[in-house]
N, C-alpha and C. Protein backbone atom coordinates (compact mmCIF):
# COMPACT_ATOMS: atom_id res chain seq x y z
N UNK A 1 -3.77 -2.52 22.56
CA UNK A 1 -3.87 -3.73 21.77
C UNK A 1 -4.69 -4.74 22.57
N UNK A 2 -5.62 -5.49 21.61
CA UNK A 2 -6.66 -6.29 22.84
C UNK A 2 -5.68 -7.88 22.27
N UNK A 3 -5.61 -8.63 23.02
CA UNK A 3 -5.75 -9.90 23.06
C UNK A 3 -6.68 -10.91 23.38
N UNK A 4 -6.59 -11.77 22.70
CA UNK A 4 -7.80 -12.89 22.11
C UNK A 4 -7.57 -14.07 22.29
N UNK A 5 -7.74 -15.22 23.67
CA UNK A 5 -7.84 -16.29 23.60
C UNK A 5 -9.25 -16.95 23.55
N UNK A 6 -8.58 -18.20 22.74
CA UNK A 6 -9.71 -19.37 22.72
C UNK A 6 -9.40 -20.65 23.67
N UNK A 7 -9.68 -21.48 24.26
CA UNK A 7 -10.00 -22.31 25.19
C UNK A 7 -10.69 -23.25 24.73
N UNK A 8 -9.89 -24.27 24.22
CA UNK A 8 -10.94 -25.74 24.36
C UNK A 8 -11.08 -26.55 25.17
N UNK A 9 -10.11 -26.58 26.30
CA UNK A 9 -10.36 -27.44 27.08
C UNK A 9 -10.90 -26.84 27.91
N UNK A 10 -11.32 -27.90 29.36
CA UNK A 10 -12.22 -27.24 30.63
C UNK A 10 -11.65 -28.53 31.94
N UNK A 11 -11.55 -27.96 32.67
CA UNK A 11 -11.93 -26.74 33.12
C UNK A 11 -10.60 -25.98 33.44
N UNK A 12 -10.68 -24.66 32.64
CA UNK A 12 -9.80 -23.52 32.73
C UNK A 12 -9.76 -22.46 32.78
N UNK A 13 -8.99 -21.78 34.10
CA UNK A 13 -9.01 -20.28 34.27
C UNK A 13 -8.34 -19.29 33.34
N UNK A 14 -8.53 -18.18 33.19
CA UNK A 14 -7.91 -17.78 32.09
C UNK A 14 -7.41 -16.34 32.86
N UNK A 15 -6.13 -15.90 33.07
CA UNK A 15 -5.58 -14.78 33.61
C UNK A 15 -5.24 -13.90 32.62
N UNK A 16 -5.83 -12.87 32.23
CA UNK A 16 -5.00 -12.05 31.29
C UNK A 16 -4.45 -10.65 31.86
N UNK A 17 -3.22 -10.42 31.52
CA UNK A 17 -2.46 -9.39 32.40
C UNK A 17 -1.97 -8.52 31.07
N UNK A 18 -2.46 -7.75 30.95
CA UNK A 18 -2.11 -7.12 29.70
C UNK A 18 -1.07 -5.69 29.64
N UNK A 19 -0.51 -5.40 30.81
CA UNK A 19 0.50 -4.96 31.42
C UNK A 19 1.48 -5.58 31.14
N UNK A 20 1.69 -6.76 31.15
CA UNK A 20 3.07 -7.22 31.13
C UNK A 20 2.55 -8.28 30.20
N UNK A 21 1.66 -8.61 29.35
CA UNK A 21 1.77 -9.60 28.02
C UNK A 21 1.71 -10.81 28.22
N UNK A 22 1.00 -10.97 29.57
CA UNK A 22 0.84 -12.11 29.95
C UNK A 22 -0.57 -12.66 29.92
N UNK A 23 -0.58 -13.85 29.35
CA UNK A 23 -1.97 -14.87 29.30
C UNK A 23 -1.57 -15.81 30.03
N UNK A 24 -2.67 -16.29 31.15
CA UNK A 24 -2.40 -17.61 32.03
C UNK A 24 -3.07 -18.50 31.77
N UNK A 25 -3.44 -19.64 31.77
CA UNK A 25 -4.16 -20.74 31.29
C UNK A 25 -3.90 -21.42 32.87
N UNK A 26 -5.04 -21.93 33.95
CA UNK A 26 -4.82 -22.45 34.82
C UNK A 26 -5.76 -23.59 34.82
N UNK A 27 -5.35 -24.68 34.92
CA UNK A 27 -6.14 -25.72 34.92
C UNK A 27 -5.39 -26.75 36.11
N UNK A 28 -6.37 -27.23 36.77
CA UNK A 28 -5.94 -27.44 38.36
C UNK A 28 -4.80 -28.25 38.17
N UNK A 29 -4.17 -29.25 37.16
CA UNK A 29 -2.75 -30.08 37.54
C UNK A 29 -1.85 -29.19 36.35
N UNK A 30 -2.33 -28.79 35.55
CA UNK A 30 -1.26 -27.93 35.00
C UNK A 30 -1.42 -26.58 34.15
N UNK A 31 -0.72 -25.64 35.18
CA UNK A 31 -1.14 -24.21 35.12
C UNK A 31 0.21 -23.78 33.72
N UNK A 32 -0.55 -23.04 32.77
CA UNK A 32 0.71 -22.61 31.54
C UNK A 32 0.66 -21.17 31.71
N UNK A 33 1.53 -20.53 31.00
CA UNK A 33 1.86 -19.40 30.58
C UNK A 33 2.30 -18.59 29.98
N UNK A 34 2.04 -18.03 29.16
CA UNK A 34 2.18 -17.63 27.82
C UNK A 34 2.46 -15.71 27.94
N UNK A 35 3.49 -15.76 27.48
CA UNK A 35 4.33 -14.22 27.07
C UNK A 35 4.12 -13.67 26.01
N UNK A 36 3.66 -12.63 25.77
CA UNK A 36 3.33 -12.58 24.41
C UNK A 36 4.35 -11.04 24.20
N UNK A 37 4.88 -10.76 23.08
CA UNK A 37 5.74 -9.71 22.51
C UNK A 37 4.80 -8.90 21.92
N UNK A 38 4.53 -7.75 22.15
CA UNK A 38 4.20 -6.37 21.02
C UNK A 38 5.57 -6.05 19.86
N UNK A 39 6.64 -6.43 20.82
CA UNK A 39 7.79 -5.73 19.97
C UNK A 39 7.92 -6.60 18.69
N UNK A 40 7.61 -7.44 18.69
CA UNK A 40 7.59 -8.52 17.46
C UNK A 40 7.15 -8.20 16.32
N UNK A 41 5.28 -7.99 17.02
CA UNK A 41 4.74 -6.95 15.70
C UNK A 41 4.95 -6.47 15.49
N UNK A 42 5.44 -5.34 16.30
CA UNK A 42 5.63 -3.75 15.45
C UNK A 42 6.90 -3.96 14.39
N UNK A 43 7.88 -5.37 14.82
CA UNK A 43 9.05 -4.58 13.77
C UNK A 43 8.52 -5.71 12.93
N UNK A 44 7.35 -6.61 12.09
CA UNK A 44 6.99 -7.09 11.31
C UNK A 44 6.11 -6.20 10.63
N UNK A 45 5.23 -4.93 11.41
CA UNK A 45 4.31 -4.29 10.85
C UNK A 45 4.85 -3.10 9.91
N UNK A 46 6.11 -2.90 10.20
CA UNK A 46 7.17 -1.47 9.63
C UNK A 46 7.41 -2.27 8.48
N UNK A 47 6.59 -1.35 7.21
CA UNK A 47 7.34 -1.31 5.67
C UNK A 47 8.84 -1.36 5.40
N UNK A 48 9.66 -0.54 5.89
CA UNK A 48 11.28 -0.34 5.82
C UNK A 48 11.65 -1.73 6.12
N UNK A 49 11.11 -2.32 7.18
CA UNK A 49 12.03 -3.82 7.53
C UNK A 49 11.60 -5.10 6.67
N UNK A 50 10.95 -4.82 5.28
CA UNK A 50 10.20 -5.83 4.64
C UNK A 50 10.85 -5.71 3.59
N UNK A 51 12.24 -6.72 2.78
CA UNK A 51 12.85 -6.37 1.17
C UNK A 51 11.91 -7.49 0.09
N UNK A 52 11.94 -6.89 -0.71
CA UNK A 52 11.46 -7.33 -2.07
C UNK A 52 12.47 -7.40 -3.04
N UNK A 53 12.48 -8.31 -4.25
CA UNK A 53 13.54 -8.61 -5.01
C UNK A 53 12.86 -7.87 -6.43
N UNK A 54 13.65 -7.18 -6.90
CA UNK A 54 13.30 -6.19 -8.20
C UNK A 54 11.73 -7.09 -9.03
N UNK A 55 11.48 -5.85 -9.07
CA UNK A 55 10.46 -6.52 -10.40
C UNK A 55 10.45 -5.20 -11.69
N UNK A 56 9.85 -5.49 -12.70
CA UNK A 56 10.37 -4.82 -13.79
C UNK A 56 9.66 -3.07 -13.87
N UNK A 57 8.75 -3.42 -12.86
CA UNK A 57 8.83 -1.43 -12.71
C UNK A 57 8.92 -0.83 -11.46
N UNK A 58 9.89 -1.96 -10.41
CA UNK A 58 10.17 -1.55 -9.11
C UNK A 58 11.64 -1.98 -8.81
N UNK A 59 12.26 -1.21 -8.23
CA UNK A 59 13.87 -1.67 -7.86
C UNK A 59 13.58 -2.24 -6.87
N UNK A 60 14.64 -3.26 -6.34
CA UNK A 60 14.79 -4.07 -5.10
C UNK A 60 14.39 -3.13 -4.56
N UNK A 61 13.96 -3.30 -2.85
CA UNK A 61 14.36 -2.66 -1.97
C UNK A 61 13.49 -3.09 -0.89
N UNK A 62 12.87 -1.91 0.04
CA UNK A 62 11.79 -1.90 0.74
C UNK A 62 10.46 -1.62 0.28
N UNK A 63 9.31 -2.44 1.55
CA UNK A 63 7.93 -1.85 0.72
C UNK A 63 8.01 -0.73 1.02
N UNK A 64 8.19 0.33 2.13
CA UNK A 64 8.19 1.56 2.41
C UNK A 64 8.63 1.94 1.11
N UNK A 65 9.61 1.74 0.50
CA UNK A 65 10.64 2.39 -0.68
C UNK A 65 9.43 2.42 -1.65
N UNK A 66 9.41 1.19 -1.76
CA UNK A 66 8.02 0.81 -2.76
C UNK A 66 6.61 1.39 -2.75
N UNK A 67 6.31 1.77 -1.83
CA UNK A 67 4.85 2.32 -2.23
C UNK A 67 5.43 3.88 -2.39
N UNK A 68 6.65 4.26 -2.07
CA UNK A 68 6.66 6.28 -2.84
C UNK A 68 7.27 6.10 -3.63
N UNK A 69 7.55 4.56 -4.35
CA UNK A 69 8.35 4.86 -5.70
C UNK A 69 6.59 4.69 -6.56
N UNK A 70 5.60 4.14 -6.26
CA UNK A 70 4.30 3.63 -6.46
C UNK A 70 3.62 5.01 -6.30
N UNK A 71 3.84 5.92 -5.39
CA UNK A 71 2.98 7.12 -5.46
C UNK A 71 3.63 8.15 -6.46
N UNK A 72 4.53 8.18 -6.75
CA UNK A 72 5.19 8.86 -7.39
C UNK A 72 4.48 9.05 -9.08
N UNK A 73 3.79 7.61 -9.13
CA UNK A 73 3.57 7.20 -10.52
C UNK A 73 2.64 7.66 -10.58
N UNK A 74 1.41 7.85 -10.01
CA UNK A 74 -0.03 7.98 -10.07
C UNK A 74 -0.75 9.62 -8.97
N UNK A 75 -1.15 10.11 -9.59
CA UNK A 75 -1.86 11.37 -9.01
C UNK A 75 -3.16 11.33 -9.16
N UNK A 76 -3.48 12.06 -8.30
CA UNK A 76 -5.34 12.21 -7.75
C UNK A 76 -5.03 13.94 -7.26
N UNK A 77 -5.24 14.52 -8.44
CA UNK A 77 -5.59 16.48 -7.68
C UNK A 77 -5.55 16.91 -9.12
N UNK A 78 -6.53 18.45 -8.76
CA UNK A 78 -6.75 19.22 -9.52
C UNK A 78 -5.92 19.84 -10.50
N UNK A 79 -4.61 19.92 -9.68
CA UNK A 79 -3.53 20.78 -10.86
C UNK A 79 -2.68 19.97 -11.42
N UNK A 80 -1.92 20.12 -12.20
CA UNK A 80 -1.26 19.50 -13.34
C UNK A 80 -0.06 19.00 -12.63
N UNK A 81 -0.02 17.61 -12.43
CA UNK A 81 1.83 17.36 -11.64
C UNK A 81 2.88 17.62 -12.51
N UNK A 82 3.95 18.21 -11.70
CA UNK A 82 5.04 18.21 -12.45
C UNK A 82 6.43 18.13 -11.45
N UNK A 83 7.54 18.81 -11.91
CA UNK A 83 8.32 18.16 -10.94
C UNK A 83 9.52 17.38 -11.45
N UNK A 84 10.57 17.08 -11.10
CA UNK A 84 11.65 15.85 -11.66
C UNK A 84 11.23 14.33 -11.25
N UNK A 85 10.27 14.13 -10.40
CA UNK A 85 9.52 13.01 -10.46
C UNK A 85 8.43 12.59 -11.42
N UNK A 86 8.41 13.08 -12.32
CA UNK A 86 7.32 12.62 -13.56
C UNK A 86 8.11 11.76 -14.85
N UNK A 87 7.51 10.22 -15.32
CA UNK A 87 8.45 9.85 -15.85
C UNK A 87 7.12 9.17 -16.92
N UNK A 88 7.67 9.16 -18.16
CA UNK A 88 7.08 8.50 -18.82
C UNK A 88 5.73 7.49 -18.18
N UNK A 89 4.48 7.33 -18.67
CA UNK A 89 3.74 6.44 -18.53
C UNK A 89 3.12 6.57 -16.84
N UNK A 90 3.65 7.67 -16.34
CA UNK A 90 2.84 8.15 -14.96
C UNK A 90 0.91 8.87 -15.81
N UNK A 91 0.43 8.22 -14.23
CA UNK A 91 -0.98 8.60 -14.78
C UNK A 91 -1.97 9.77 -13.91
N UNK A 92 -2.07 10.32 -14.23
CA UNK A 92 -3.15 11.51 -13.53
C UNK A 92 -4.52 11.50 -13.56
N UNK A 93 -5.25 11.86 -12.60
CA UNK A 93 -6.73 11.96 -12.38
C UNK A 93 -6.73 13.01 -12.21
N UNK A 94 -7.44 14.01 -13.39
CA UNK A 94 -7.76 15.26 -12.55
C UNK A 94 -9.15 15.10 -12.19
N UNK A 95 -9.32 15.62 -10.58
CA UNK A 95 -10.00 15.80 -9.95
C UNK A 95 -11.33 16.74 -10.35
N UNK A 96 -11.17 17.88 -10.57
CA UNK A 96 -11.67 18.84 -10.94
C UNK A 96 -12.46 18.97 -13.01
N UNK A 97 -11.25 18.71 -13.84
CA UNK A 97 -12.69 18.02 -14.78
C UNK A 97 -12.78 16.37 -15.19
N UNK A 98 -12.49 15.63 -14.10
CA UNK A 98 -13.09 14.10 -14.32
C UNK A 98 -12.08 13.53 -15.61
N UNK A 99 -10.50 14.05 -15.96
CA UNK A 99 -10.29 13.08 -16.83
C UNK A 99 -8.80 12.50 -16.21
N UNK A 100 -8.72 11.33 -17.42
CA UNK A 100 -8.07 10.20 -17.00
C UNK A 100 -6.48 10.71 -17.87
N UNK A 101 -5.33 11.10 -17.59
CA UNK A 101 -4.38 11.34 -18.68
C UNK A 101 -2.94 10.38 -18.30
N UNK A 102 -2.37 10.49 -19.29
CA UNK A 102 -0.90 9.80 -19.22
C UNK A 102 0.29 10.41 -19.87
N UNK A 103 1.46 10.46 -19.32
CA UNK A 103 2.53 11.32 -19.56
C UNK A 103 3.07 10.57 -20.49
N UNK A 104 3.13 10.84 -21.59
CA UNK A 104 3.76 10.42 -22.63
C UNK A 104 5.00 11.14 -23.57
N UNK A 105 5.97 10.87 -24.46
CA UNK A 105 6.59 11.56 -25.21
C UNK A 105 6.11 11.94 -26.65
N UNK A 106 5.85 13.02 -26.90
CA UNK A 106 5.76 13.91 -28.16
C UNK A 106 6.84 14.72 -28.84
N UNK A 107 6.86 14.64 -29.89
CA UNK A 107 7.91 15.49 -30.34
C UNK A 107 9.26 15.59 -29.63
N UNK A 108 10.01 15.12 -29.05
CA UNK A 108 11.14 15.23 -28.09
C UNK A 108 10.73 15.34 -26.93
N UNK A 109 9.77 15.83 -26.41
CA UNK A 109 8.81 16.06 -24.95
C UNK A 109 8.36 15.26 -24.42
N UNK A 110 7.58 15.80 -23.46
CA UNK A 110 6.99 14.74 -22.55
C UNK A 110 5.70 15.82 -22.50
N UNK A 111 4.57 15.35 -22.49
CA UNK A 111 3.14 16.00 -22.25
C UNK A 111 2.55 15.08 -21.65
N UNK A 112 1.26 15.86 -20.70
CA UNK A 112 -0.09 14.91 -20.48
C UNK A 112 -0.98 14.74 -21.79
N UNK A 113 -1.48 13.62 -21.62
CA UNK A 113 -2.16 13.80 -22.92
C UNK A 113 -3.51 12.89 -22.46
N UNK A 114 -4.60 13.24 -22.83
CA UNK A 114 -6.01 12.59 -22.46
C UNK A 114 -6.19 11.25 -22.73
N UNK A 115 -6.49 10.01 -21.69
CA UNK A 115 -7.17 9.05 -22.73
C UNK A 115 -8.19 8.48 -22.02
N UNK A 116 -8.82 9.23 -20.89
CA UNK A 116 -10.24 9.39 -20.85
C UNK A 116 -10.87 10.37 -20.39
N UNK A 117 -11.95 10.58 -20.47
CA UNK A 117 -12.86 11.94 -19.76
C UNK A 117 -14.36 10.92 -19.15
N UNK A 118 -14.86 11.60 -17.90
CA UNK A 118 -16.06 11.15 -17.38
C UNK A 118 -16.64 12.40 -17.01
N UNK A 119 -16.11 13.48 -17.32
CA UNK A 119 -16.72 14.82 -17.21
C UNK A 119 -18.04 15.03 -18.45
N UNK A 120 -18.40 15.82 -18.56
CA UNK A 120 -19.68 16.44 -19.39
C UNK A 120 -20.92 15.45 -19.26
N UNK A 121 -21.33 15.75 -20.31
CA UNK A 121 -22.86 14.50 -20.62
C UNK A 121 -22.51 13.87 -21.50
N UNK A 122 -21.23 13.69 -21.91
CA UNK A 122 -20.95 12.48 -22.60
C UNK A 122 -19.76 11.63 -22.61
N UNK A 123 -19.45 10.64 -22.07
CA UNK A 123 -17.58 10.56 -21.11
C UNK A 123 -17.62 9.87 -22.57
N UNK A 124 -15.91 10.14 -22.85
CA UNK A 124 -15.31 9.16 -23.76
C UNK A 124 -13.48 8.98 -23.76
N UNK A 125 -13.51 8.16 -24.67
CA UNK A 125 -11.62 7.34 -24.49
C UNK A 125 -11.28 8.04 -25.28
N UNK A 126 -9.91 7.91 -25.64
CA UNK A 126 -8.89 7.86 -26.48
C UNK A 126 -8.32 6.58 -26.73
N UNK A 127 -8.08 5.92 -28.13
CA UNK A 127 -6.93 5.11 -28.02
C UNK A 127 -5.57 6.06 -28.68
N UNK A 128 -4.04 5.34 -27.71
CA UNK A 128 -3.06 5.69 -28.13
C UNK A 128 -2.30 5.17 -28.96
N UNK A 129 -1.39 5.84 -29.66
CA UNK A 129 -0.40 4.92 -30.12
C UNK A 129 0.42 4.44 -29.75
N UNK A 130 0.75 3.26 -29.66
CA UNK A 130 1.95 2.76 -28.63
C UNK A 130 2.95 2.47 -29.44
N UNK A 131 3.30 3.30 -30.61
CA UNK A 131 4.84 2.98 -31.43
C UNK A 131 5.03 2.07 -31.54
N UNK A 132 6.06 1.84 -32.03
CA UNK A 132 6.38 0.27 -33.23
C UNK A 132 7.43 -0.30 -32.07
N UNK A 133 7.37 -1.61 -32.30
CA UNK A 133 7.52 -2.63 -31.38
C UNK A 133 8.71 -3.57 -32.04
């Protein structure tokens, strides 16, 4: 980890000890010193130690929690996801022929169903029906 001081005043020596997290600031009547923590960051930089308060397509919890309840929803690969993690309104990219689909319910089911393509020489949408409201 590099550390980065700035210095406006003068005239001042600047000790950096980066072994032990120490920055010195020496200026001939008054020498400072400054401690600096790694451990601080790291437990501010960890997802798990960060809560969020529900929002309407995420439960409370952690961001860690939160971004694999977030990957869960959305795929990028060639083969067809499936799985007990597929839930209504999850969206897929297939990789392999360029289209855009969404898991929707049919008939009692649940299918992928297309509502775009960027494959061939001619890309086009779908609109869906989004049932009565």
């Amino acid at each position: 980890m590099a550390i980065s001081v700035t210095v406006t005043e003068s005239p001042v020596y600047v000790t950096v000890d980066e072994t032990n997290n120490n920055v010195t600031l020496n200026q001939s009547d008054n020498p400072i010193t400054i401690t600096t923590s790694t451990d601080i960051i790291t437990a501010i930089a960890l997802a798990s130690d960060i809560t969020y308060t529900e929002t309407t397509t995420l439960p409370g919890g952690n961001v860690q929690d939160a971004l694999a309840d977030l990957a869960d929803q959305f795929f990028r690969q060639a083969s067809t996801p499936s799985g007990d993690n597929l839930a209504e309104g999850d969206l897929w990219y297939n990789t392999s022929s360029e289209e855009l689909f969404v898991y929707r319910q049919v008939s009692g089911g649940y299918e992928w169903h297309t509502i775009a393509s960027a494959g061939g020489s001619s890309p086009t949408s779908f609109t869906l029906d989004g049932g009565s409201f």
